[in-house]
N, C-alpha and C. Protein backbone atom coordinates (compact mmCIF):
# COMPACT_ATOMS: atom_id res chain seq x y z
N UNK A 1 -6.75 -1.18 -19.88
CA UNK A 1 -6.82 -0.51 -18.60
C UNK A 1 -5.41 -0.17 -18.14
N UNK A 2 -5.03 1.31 -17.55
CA UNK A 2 -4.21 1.39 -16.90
C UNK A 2 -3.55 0.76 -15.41
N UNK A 3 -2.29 0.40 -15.81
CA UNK A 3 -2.00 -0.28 -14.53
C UNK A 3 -1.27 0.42 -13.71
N UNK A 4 -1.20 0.77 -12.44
CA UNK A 4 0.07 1.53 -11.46
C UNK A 4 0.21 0.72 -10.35
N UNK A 5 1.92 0.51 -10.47
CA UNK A 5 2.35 -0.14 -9.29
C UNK A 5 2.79 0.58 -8.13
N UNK A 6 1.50 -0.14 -7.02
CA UNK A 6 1.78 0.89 -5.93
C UNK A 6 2.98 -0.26 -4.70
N UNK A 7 4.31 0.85 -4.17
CA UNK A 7 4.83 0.36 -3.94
C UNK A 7 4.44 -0.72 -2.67
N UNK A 8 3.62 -0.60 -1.90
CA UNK A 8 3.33 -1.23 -1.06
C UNK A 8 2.68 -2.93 -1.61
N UNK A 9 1.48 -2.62 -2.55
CA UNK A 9 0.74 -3.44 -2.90
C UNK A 9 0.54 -4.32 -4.29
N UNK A 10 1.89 -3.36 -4.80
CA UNK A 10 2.03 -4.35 -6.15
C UNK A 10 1.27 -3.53 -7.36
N UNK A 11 1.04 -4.09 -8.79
CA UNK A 11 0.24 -3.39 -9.77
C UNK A 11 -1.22 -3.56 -9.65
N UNK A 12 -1.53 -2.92 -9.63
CA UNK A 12 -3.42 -2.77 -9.64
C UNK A 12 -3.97 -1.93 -10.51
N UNK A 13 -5.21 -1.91 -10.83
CA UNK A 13 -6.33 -1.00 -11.49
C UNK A 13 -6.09 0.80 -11.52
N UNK A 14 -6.27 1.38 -12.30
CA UNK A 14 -5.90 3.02 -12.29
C UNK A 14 -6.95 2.90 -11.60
N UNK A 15 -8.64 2.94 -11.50
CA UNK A 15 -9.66 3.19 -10.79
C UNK A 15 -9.48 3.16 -9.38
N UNK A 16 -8.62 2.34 -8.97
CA UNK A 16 -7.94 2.26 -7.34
C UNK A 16 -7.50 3.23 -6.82
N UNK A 17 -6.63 4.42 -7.41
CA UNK A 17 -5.67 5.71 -7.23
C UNK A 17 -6.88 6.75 -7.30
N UNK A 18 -5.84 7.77 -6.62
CA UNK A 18 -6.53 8.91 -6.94
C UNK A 18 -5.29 9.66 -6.99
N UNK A 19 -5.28 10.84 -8.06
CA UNK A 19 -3.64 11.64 -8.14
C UNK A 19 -3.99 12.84 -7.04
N UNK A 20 -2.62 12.69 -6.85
CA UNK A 20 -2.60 14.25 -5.79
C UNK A 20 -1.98 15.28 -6.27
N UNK A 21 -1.54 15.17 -7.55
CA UNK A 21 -0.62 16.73 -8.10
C UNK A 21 0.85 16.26 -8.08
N UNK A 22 1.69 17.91 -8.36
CA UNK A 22 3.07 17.52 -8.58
C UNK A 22 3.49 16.85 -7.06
N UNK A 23 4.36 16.13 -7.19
CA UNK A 23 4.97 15.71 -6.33
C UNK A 23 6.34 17.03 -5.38
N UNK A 24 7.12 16.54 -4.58
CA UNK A 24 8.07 17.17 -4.28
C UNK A 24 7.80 18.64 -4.11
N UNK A 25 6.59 19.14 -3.53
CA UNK A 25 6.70 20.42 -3.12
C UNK A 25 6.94 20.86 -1.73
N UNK A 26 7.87 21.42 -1.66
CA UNK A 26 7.97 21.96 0.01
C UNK A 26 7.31 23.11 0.57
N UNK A 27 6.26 22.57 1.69
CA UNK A 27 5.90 23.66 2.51
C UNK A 27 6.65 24.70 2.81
N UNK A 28 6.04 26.23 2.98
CA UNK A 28 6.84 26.55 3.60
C UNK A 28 7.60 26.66 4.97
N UNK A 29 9.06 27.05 5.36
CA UNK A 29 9.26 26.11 6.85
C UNK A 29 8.77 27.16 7.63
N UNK A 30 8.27 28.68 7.30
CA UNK A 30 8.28 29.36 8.67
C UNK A 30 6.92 30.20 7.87
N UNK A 31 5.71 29.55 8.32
CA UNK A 31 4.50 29.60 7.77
C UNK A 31 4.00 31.10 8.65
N UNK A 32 4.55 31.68 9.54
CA UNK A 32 4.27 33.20 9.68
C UNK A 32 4.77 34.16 9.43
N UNK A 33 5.87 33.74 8.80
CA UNK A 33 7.02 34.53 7.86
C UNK A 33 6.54 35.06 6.30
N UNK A 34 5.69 34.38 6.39
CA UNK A 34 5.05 33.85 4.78
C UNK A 34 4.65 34.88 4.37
N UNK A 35 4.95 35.55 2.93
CA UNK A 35 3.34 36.51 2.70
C UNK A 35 2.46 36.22 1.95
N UNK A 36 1.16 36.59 1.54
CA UNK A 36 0.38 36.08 0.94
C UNK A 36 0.72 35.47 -0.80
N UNK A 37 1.97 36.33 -1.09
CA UNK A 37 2.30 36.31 -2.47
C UNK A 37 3.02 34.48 -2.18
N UNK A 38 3.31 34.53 -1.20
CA UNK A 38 4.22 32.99 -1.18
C UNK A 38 3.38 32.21 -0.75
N UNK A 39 2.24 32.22 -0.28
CA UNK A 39 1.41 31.34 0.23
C UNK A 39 0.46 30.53 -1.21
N UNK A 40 0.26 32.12 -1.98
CA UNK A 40 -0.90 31.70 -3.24
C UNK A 40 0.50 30.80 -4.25
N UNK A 41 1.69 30.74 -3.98
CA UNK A 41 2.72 30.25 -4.84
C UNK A 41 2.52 29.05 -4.32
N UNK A 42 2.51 28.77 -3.18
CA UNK A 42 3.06 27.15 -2.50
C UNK A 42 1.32 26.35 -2.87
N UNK A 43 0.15 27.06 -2.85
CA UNK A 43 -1.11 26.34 -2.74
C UNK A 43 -1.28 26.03 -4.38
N UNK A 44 -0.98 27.25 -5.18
CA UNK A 44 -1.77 27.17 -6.76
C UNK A 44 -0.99 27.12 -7.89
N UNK A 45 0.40 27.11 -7.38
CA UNK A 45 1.46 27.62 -8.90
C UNK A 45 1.94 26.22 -8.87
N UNK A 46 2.02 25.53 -10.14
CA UNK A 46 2.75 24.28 -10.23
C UNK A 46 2.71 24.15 -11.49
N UNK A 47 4.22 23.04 -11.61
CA UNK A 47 4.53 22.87 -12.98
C UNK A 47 3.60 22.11 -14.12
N UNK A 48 3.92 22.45 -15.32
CA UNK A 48 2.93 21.68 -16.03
C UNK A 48 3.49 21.37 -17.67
N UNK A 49 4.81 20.66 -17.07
CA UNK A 49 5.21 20.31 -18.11
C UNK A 49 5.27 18.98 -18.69
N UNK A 50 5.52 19.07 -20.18
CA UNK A 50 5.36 17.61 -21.03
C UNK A 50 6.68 17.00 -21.02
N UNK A 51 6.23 16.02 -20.76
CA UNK A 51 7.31 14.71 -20.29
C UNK A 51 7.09 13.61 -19.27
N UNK A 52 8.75 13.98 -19.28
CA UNK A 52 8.28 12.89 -17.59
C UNK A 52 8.42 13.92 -16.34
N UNK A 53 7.26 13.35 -15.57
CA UNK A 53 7.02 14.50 -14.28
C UNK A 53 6.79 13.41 -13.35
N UNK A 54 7.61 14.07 -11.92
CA UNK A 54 7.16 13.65 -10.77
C UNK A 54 5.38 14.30 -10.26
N UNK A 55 4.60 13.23 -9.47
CA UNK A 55 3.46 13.12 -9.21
C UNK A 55 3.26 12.65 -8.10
N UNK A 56 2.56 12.99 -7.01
CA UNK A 56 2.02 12.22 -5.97
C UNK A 56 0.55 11.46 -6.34
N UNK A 57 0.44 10.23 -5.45
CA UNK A 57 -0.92 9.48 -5.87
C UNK A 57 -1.16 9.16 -4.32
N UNK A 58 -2.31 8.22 -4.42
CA UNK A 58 -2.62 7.23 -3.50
C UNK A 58 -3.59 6.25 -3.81
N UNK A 59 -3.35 5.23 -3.07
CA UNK A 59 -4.05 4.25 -3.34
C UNK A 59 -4.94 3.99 -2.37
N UNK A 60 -5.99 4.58 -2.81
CA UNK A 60 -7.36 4.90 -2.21
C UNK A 60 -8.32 3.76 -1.79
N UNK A 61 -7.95 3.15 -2.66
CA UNK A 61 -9.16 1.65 -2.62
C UNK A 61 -8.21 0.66 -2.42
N UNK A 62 -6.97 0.39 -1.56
CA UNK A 62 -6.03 -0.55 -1.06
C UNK A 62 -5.47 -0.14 0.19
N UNK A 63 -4.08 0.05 0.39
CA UNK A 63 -3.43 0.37 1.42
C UNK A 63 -3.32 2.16 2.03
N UNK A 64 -4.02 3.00 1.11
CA UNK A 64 -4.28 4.12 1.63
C UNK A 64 -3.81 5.27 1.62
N UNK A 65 -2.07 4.58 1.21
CA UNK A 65 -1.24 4.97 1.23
C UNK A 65 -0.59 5.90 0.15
N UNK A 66 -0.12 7.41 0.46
CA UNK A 66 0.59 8.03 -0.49
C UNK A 66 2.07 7.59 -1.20
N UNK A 67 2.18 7.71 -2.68
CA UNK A 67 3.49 7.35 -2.93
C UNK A 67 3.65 8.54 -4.08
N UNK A 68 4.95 8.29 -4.68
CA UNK A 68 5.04 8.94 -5.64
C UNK A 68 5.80 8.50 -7.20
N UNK A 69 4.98 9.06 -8.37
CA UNK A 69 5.36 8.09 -9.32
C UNK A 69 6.27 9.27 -10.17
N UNK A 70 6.87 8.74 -11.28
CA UNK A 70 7.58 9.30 -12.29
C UNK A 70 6.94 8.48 -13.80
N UNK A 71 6.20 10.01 -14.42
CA UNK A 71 4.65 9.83 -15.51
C UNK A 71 5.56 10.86 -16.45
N UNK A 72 5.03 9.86 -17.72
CA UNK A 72 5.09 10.60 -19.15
C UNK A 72 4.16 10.92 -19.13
N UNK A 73 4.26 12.44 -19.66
CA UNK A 73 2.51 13.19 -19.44
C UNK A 73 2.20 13.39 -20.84
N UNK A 74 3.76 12.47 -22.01
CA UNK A 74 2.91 12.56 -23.61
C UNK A 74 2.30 11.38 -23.57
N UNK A 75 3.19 9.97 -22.97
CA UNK A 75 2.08 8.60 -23.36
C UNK A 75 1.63 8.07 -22.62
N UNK A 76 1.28 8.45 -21.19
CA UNK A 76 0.68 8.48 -19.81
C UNK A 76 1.28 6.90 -19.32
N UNK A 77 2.46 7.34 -19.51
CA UNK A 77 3.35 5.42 -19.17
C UNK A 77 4.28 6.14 -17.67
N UNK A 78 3.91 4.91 -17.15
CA UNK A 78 4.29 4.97 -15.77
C UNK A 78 5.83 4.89 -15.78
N UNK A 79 6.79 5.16 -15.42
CA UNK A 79 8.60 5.25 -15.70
C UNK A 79 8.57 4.25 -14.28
N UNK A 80 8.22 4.93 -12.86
CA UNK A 80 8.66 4.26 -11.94
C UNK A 80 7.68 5.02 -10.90
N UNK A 81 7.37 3.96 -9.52
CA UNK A 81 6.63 4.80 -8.66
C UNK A 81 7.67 4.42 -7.26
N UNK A 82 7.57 5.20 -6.38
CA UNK A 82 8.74 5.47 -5.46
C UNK A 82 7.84 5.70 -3.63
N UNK A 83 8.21 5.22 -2.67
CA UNK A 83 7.50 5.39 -1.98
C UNK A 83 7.94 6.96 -1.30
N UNK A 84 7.08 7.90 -0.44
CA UNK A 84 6.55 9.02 -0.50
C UNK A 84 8.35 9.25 0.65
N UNK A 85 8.86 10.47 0.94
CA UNK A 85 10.05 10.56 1.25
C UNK A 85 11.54 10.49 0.89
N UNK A 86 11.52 9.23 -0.55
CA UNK A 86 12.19 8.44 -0.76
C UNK A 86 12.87 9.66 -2.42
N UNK A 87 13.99 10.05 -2.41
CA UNK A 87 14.35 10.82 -3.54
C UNK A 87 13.56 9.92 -4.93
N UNK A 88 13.99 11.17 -5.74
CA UNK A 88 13.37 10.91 -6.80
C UNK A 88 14.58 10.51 -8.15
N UNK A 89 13.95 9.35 -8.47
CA UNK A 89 14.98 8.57 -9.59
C UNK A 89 15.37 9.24 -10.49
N UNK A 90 16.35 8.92 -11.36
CA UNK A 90 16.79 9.49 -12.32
C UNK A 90 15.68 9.13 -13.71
N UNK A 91 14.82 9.16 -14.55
CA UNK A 91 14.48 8.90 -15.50
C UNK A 91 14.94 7.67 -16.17
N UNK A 92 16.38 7.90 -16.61
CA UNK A 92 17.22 6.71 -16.89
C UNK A 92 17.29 5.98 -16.37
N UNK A 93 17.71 5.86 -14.96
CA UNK A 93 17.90 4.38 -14.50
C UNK A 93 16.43 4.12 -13.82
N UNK A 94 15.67 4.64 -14.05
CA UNK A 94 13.89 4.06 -13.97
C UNK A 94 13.62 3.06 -14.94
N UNK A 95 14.39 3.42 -16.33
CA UNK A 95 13.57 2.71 -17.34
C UNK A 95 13.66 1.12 -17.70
């Protein structure tokens, strides 16, 4: 069974989480400025590359709470999970 350590609550069950997608995307800041071409970019275009990728989760069946992890998307191994705000680690000094 997969394990993910959520920062609040420690390592628990994958069945606990639920993923939310890439991590680190910014709204846009002036949402009537927007045009539709940047709107369908910010809702549907995201990366989808092999490696290690930032990810948002939550822990659905514990504290509730969103965080965000750093995932090998070749051997689905967790590098590091980071709470939600908080920059994102270097790979290296994750490991």
């Amino acid at each position: 069974m997969l394990l993910i350590n959520c920062p609040w609550c420690g390592e628990r069950p994958e069945p606990e989480f639920v993923h939310g997608g890439q991590a680190h995307v910014a709204r846009p800041t002036d949402p009537s400025a927007t045009d539709a071409q940047q709107w369908a970019e910010f809702l549907y275009l995201r990366d989808n590359t092999r490696g290690v990728y930032a990810e948002r989760w939550r822990h659905s069946h514990g504290c509730g709470r969103f965080f965000n992890a750093l995932r090998d998307t070749t051997t689905d191994h967790f590098i590091a999970t980071y709470k939600a705000g908080e920059p994102r680690p270097a790979p290296e000094a994750a490991r």
